[in-house]
N, C-alpha and C. Protein backbone atom coordinates (compact mmCIF):
# COMPACT_ATOMS: atom_id res chain seq x y z
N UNK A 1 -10.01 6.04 -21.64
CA UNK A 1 -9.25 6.57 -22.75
C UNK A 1 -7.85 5.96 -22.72
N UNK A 2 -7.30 5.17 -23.77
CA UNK A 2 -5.79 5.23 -23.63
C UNK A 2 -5.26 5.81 -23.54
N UNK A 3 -3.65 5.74 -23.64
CA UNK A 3 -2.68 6.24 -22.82
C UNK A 3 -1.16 5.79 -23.50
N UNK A 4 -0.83 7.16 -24.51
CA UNK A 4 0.28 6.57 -25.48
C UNK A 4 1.48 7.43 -24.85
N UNK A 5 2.69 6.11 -24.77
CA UNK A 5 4.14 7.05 -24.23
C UNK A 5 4.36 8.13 -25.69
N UNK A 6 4.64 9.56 -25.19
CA UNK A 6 4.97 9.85 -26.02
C UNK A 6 6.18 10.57 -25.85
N UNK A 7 7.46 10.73 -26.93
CA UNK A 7 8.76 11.14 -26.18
C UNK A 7 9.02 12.96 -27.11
N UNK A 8 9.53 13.62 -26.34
CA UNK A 8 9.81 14.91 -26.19
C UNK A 8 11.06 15.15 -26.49
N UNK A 9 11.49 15.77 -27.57
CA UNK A 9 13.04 15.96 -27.58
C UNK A 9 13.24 17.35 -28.49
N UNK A 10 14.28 18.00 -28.04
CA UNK A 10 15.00 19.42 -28.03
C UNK A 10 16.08 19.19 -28.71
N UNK A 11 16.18 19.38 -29.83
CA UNK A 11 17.53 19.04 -30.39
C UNK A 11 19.03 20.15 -29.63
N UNK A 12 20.31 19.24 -29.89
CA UNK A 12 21.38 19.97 -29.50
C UNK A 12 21.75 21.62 -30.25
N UNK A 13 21.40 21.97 -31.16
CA UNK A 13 21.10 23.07 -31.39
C UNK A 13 20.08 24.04 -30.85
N UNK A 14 18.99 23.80 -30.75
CA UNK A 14 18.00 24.57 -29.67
C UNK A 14 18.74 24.81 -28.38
N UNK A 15 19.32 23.49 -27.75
CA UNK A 15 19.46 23.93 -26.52
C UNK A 15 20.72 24.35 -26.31
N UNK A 16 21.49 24.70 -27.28
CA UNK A 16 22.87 25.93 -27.40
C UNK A 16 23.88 25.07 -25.93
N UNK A 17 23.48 26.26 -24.68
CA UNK A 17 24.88 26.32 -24.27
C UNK A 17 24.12 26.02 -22.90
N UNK A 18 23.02 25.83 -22.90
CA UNK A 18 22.24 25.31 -21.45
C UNK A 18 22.37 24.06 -21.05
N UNK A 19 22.26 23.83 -19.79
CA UNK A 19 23.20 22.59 -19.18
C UNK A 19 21.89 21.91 -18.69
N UNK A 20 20.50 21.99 -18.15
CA UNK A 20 19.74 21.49 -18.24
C UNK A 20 17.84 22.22 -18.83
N UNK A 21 16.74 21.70 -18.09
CA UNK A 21 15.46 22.02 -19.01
C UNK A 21 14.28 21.61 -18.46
N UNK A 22 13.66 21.81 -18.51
CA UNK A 22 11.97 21.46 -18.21
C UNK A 22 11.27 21.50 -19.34
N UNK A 23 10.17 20.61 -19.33
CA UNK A 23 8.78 21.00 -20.07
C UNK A 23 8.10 21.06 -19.12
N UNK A 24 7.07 22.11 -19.88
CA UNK A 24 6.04 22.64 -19.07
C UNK A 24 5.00 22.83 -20.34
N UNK A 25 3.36 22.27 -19.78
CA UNK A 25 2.34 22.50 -21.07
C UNK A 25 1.28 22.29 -19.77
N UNK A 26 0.06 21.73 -20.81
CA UNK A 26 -0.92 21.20 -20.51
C UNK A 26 -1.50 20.00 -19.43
N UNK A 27 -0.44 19.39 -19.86
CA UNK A 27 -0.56 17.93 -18.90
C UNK A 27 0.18 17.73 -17.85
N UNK A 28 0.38 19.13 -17.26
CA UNK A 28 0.73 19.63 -15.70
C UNK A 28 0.78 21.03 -14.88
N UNK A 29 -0.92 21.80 -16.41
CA UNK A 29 -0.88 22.79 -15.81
C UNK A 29 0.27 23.73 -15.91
N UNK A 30 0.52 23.90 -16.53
CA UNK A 30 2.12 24.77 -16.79
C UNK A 30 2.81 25.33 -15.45
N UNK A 31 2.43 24.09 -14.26
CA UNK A 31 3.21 24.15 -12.92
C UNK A 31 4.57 24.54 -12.81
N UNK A 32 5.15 25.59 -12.92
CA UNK A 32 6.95 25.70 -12.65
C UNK A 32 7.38 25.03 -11.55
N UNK A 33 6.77 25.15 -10.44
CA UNK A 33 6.88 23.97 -9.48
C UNK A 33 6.92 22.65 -9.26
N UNK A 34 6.22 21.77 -10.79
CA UNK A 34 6.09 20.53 -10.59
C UNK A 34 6.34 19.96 -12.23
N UNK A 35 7.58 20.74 -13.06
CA UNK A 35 7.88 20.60 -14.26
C UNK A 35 8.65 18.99 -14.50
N UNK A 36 8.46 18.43 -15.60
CA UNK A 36 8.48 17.56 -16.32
C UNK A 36 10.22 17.70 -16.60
N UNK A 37 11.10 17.02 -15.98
CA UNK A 37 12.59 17.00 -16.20
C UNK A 37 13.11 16.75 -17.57
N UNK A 38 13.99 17.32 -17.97
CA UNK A 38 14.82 17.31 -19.28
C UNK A 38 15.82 15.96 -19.03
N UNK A 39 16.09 15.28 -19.95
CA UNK A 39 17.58 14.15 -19.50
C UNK A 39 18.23 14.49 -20.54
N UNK A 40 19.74 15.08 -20.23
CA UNK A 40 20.82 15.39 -21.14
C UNK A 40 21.40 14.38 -21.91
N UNK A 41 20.84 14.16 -23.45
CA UNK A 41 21.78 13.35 -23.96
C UNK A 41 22.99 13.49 -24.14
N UNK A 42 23.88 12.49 -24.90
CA UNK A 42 25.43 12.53 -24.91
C UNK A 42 25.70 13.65 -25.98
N UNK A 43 24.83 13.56 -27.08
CA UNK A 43 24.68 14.71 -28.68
C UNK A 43 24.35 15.83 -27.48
N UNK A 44 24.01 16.04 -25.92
CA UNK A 44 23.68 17.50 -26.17
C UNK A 44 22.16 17.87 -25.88
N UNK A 45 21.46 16.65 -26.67
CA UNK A 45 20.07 17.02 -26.65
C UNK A 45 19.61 16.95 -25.39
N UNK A 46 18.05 17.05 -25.34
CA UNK A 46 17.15 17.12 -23.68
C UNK A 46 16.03 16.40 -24.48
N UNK A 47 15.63 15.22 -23.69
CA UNK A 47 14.59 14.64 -24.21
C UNK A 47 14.16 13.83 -22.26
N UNK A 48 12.62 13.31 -22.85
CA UNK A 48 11.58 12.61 -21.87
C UNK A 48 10.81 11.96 -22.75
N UNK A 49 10.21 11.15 -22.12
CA UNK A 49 8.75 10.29 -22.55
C UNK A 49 7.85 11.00 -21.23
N UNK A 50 6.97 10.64 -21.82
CA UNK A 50 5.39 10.99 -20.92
C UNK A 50 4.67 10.23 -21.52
N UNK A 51 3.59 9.87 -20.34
CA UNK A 51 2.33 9.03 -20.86
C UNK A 51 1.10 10.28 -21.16
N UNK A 52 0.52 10.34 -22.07
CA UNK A 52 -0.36 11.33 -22.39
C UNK A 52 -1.38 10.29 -22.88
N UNK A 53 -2.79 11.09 -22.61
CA UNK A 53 -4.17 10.31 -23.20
C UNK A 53 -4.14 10.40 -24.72
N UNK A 54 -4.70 9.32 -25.29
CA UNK A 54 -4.48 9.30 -27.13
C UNK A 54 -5.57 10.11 -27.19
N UNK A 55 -5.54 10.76 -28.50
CA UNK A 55 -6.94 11.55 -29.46
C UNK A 55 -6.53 12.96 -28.34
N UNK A 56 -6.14 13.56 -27.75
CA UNK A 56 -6.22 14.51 -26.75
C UNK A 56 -5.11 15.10 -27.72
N UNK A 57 -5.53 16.83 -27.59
CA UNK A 57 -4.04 17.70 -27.93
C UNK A 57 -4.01 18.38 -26.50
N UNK A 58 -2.51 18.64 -27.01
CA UNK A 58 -1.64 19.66 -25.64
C UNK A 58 -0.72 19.84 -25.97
N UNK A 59 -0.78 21.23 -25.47
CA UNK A 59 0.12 22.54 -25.70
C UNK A 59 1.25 22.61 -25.02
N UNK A 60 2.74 22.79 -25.46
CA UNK A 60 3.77 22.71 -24.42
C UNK A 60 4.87 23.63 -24.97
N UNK A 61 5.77 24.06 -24.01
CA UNK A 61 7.40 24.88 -24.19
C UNK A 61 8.28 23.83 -23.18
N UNK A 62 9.49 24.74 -23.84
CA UNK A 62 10.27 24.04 -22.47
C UNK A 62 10.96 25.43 -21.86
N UNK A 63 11.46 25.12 -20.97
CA UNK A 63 11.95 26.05 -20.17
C UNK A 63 13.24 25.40 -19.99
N UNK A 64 14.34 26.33 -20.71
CA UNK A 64 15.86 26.01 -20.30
C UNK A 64 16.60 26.51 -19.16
N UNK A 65 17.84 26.15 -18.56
CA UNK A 65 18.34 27.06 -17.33
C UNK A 65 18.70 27.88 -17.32
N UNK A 66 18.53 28.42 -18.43
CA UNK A 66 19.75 29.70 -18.91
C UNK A 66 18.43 31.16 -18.89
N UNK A 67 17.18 30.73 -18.63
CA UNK A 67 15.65 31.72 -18.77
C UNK A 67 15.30 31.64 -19.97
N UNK A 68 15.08 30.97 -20.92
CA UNK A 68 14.72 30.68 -22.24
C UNK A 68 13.57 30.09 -22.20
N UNK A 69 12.77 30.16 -22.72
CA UNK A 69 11.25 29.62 -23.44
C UNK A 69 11.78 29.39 -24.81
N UNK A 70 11.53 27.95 -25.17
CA UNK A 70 12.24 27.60 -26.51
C UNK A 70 11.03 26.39 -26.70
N UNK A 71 10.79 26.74 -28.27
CA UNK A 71 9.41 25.42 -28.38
C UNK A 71 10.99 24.33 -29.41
N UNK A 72 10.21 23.19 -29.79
CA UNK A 72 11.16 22.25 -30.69
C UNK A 72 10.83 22.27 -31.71
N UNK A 73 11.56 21.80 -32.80
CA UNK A 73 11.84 21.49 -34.29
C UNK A 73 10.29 21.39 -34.86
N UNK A 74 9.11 20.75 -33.86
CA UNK A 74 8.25 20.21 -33.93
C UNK A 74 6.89 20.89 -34.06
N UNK A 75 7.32 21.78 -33.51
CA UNK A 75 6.33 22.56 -32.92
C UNK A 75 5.78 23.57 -33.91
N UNK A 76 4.56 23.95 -34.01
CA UNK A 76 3.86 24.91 -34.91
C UNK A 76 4.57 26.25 -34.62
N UNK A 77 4.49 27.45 -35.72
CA UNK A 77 4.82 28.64 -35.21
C UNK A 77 3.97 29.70 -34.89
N UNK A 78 3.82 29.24 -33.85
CA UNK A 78 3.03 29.73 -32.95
C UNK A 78 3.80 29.85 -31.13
N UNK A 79 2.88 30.62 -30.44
CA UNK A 79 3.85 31.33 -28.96
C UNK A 79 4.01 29.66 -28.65
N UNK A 80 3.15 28.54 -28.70
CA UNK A 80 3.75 27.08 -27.89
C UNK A 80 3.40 26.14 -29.04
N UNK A 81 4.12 25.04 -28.54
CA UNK A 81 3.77 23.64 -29.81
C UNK A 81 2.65 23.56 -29.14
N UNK A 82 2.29 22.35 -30.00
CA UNK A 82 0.86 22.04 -30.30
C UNK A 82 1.23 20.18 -30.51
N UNK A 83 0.77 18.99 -29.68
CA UNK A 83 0.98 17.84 -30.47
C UNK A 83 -0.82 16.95 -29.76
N UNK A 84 -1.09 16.68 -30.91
CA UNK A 84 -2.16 15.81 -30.90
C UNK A 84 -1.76 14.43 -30.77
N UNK A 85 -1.99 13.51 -29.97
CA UNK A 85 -1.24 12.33 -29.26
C UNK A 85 -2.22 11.74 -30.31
N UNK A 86 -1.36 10.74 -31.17
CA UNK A 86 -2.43 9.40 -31.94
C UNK A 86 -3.31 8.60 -31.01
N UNK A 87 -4.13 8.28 -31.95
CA UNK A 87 -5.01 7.19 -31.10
C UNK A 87 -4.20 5.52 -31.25
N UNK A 88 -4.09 5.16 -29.84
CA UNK A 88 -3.24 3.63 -29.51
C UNK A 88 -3.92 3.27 -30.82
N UNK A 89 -2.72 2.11 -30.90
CA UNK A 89 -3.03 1.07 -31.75
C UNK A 89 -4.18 0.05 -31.09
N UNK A 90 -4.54 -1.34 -31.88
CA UNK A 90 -4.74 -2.40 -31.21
C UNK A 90 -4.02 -3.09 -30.65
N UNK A 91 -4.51 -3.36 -29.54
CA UNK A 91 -3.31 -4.34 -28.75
C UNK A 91 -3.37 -5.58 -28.93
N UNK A 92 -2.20 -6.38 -28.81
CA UNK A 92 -2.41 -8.17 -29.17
C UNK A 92 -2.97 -8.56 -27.88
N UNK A 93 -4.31 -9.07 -28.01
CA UNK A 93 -4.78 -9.92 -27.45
C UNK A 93 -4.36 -10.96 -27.15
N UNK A 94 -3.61 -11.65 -27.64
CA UNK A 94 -2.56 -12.86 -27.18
C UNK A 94 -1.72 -12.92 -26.47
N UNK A 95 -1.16 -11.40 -25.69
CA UNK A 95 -0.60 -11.41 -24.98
C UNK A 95 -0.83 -11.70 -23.33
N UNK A 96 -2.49 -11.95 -23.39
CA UNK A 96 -3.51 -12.40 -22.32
C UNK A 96 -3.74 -14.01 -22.56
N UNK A 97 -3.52 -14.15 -21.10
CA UNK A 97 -3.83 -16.09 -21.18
C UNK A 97 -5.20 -16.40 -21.24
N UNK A 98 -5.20 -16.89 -22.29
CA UNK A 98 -6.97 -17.94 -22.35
C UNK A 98 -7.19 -16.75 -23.35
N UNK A 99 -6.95 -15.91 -24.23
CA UNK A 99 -7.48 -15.01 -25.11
C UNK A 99 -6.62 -15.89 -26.17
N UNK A 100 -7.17 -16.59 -27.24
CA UNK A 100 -7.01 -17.08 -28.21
C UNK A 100 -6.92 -16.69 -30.11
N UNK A 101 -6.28 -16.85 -30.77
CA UNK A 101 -6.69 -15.74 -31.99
C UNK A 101 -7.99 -16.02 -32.64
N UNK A 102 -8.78 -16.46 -32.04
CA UNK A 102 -10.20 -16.75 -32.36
C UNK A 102 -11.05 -16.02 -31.31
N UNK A 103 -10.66 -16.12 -30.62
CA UNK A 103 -11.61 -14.66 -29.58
C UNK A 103 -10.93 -13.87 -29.68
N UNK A 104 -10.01 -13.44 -29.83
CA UNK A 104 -9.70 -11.84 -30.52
C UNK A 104 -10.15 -11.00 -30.88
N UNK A 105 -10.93 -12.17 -32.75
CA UNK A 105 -11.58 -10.95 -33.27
C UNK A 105 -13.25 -10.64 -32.53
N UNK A 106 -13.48 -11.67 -31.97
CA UNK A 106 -14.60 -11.56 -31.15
C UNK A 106 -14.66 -9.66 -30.29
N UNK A 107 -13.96 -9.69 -29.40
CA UNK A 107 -13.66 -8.85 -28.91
C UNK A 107 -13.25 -7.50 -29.96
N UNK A 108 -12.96 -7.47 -30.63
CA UNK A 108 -12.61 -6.40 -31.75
C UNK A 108 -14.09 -5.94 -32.22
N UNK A 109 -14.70 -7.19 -32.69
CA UNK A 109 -16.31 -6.95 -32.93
C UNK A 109 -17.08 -6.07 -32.24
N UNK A 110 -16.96 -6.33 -30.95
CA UNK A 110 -17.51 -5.98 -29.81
C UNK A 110 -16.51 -4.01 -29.67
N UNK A 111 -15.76 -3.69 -30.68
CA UNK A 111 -15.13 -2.46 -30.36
C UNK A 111 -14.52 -2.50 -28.97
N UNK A 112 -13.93 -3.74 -28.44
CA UNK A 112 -13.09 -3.61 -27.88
C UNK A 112 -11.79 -3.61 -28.35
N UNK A 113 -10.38 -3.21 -28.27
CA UNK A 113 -9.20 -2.86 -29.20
C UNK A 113 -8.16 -2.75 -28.21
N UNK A 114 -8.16 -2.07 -26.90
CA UNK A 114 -6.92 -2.04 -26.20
C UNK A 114 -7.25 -2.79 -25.33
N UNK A 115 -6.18 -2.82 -24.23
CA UNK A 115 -6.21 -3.66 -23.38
C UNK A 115 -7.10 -2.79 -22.32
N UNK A 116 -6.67 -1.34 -22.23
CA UNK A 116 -7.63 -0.58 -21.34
C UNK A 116 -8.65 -1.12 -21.38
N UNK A 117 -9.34 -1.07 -22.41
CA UNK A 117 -10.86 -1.41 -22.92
C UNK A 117 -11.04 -2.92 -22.50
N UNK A 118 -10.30 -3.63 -22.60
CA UNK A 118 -10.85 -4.77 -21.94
C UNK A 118 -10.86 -4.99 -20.52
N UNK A 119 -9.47 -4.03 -19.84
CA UNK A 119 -9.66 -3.58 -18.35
C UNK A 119 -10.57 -3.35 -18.01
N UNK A 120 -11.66 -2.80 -18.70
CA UNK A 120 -12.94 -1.69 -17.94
C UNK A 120 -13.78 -2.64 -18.59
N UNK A 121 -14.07 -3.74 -19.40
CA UNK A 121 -15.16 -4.52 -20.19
C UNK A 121 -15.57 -5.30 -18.68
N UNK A 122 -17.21 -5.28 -18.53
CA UNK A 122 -18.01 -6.62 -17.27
C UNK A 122 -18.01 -7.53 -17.61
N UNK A 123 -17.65 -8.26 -16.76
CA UNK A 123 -17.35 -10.06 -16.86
C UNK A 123 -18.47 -10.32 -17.44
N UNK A 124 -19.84 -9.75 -17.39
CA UNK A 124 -21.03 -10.65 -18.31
C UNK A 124 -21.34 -10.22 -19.42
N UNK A 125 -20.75 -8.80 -20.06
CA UNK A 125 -20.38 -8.68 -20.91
C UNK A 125 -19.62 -9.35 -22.06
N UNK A 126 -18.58 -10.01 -21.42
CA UNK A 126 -17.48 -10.69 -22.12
C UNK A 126 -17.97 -12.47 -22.29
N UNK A 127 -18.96 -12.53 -21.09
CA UNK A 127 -19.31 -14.41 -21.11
C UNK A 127 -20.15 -14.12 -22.12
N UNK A 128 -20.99 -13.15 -22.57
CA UNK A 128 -22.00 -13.05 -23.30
C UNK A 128 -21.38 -13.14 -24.51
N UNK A 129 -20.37 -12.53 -25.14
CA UNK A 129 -19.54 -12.15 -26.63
C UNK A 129 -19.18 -13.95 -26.70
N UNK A 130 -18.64 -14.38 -25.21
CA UNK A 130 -18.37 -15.67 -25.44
C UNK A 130 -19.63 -16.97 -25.97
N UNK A 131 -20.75 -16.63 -25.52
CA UNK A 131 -22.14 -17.39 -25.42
C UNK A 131 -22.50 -17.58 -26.72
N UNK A 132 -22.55 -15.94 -27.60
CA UNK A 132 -23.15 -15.70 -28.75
C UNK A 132 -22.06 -16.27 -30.28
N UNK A 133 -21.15 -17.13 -29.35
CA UNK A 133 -20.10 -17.42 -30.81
C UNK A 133 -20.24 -18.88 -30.87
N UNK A 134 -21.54 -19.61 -30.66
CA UNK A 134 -21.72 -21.16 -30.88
C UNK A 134 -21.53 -21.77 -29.69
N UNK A 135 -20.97 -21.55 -28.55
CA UNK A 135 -21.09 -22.34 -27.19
C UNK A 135 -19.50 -22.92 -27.73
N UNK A 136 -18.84 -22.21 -28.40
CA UNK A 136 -17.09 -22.98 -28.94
C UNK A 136 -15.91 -22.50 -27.71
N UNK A 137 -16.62 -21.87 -26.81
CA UNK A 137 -15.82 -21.19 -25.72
C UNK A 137 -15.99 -21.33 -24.64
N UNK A 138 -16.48 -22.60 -23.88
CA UNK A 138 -17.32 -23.17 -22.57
C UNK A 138 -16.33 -23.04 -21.91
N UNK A 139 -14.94 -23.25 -22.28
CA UNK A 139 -13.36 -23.79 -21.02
C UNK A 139 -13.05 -22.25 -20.70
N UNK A 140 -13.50 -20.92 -21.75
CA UNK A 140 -12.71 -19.44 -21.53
C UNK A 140 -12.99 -18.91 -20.09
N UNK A 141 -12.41 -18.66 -19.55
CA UNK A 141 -12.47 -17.74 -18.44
C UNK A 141 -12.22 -16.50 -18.06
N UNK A 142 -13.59 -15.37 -19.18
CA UNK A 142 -13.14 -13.97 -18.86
C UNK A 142 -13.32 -13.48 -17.54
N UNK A 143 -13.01 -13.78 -16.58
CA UNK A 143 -12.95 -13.27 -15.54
C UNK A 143 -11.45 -12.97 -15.11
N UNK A 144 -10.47 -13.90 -15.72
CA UNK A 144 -9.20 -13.84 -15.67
C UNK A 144 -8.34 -13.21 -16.37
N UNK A 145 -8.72 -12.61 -17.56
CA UNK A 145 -8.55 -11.65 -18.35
C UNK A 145 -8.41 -10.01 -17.83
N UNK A 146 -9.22 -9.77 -17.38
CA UNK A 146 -9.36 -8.58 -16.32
C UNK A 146 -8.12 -7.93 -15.94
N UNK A 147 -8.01 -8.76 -14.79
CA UNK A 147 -6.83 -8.58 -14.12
C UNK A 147 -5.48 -8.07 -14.93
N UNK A 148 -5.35 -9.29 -16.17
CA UNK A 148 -4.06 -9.35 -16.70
C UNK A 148 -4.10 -8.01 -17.73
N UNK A 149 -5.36 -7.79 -18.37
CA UNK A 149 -5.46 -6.10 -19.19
C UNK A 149 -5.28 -5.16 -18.53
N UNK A 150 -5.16 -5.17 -17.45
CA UNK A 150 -4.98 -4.16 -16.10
C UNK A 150 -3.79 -3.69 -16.02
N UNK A 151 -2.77 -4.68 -16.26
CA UNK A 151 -1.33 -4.97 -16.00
C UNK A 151 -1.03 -4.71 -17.29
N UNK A 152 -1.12 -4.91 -18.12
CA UNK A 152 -0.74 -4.89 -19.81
C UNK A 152 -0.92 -3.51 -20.12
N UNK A 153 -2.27 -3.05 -19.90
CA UNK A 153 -2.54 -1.85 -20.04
C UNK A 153 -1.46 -0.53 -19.19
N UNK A 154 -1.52 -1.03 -17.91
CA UNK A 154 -0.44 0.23 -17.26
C UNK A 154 0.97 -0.19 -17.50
N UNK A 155 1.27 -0.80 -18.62
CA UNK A 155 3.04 -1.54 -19.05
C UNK A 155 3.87 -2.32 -17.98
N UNK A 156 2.87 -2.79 -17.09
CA UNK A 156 3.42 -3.82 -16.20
C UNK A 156 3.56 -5.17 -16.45
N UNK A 157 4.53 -5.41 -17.36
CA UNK A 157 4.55 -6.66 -18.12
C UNK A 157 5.35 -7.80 -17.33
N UNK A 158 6.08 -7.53 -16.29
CA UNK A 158 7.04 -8.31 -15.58
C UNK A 158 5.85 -8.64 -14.55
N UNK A 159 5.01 -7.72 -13.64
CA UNK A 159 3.63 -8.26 -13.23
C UNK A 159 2.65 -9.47 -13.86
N UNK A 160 2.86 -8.91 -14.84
CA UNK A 160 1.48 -9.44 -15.74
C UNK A 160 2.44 -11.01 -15.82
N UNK A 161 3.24 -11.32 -16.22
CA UNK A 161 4.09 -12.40 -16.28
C UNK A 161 4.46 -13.14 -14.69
N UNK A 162 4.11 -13.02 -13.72
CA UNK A 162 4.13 -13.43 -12.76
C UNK A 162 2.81 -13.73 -12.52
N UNK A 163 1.72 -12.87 -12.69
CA UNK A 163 0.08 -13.40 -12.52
C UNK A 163 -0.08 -14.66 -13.35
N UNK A 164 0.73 -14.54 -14.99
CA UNK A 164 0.19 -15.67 -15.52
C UNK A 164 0.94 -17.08 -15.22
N UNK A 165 2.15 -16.85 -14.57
CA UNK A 165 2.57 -18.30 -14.04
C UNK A 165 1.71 -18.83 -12.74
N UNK A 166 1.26 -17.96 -12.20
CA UNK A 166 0.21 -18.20 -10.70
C UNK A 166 -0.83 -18.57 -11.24
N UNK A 167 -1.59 -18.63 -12.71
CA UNK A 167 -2.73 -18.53 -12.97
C UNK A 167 -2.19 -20.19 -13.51
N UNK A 168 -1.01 -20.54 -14.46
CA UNK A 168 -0.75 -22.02 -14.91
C UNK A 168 -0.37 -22.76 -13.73
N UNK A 169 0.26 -21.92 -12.40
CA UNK A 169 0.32 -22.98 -11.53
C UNK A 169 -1.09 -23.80 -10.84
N UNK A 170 -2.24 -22.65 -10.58
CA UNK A 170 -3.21 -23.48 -10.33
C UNK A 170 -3.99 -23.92 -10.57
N UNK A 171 -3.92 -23.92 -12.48
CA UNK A 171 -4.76 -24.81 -13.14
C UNK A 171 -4.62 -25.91 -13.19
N UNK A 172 -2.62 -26.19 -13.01
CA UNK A 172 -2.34 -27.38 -12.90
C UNK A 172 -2.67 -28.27 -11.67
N UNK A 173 -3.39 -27.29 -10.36
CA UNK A 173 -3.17 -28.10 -9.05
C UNK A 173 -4.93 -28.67 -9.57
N UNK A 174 -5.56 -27.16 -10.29
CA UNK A 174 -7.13 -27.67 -10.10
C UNK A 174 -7.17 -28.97 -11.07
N UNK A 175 -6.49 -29.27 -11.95
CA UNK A 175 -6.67 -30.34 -12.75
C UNK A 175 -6.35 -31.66 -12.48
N UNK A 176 -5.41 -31.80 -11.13
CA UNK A 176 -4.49 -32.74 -10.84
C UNK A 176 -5.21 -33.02 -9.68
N UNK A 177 -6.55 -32.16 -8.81
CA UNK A 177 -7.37 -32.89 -8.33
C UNK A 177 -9.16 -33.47 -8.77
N UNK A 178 -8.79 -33.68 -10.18
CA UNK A 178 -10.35 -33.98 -10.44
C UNK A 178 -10.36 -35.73 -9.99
């Protein structure tokens, strides 16, 4: 399942005259012990990001320092908000080396769309999507793909950018000994 940042914010009016805050919901068990930190903006406000699963709802308050249970601007009226996390977008496939905008839509075909999804896709899975498009993809190497949706997918992009210079450095050594 993906996995969309989603950000949390308390406007400076809600949070009056309290100096800091927690959230507390669903996606930690409404743990008071292991609450989700507030960061004081300069306006006043209390806001976070969280990574939450897309298509999933969950229920949340916050808890101010002052003993307040206060839901946001956002929130249904009802005793807690309520937010249904969108479903991720598609991810650019181009941001993976050897994924071309011609195997792209290949992979889209195939209802693959995030990078998760191509994280978790079997290498003979993917030679196969490659096999069945005319034999126009003999040089692709989904096996190397993997790795880098792995990295893309958990927003490790400074990673993922170091795998792919290791991946051009030794294509250049494998090419420079044929």
């Amino acid at each position: 399942m993906a996995v969309v940042k989603v950000k949390f914010y308390l406007s400076a009016n809600t949070v009056g005259d309290a100096k800091s805050g927690v959230l507390l919901g669903d996606f930690n068990n409404w743990d008071e012990n292991n609450p989700v930190n507030l960061k004081k903006e300069k306006d006043n406000s209390l806001t976070t990001k969280l990574k939450l699963k897309a298509g999933k709802t969950y229920q949340y308050r916050y808890l101010l320092d002052d003993g307040r249970w206060v839901n946001d601007e956002h929130g249904h009226q009802t005793e807690n908000c309520i937010i249904t996390v969108p479903q991720k977008k598609k991810d650019d496939f181009r941001k993976i080396k050897g994924i071309s905008k011609k195997i792209a839509p290949l992979l889209r075909a195939e209802n693959i769309t995030t990078f998760e999804e191509l994280s978790r896709t079997n290498i003979q899975k993917l030679q196969n999507i490659l096999d069945l498009a005319e034999g126009k993809f003999k040089k692709s190497h989904p096996e190397l793909w993997i790795k880098q949706a792995t990295l893309a997918a958990d927003d490790k992009w400074g990673d993922l950018k170091l795998l792919q210079k290791e991946l051009k450095i030794k294509n250049k050594a494998f090419k420079s000994h044929r």
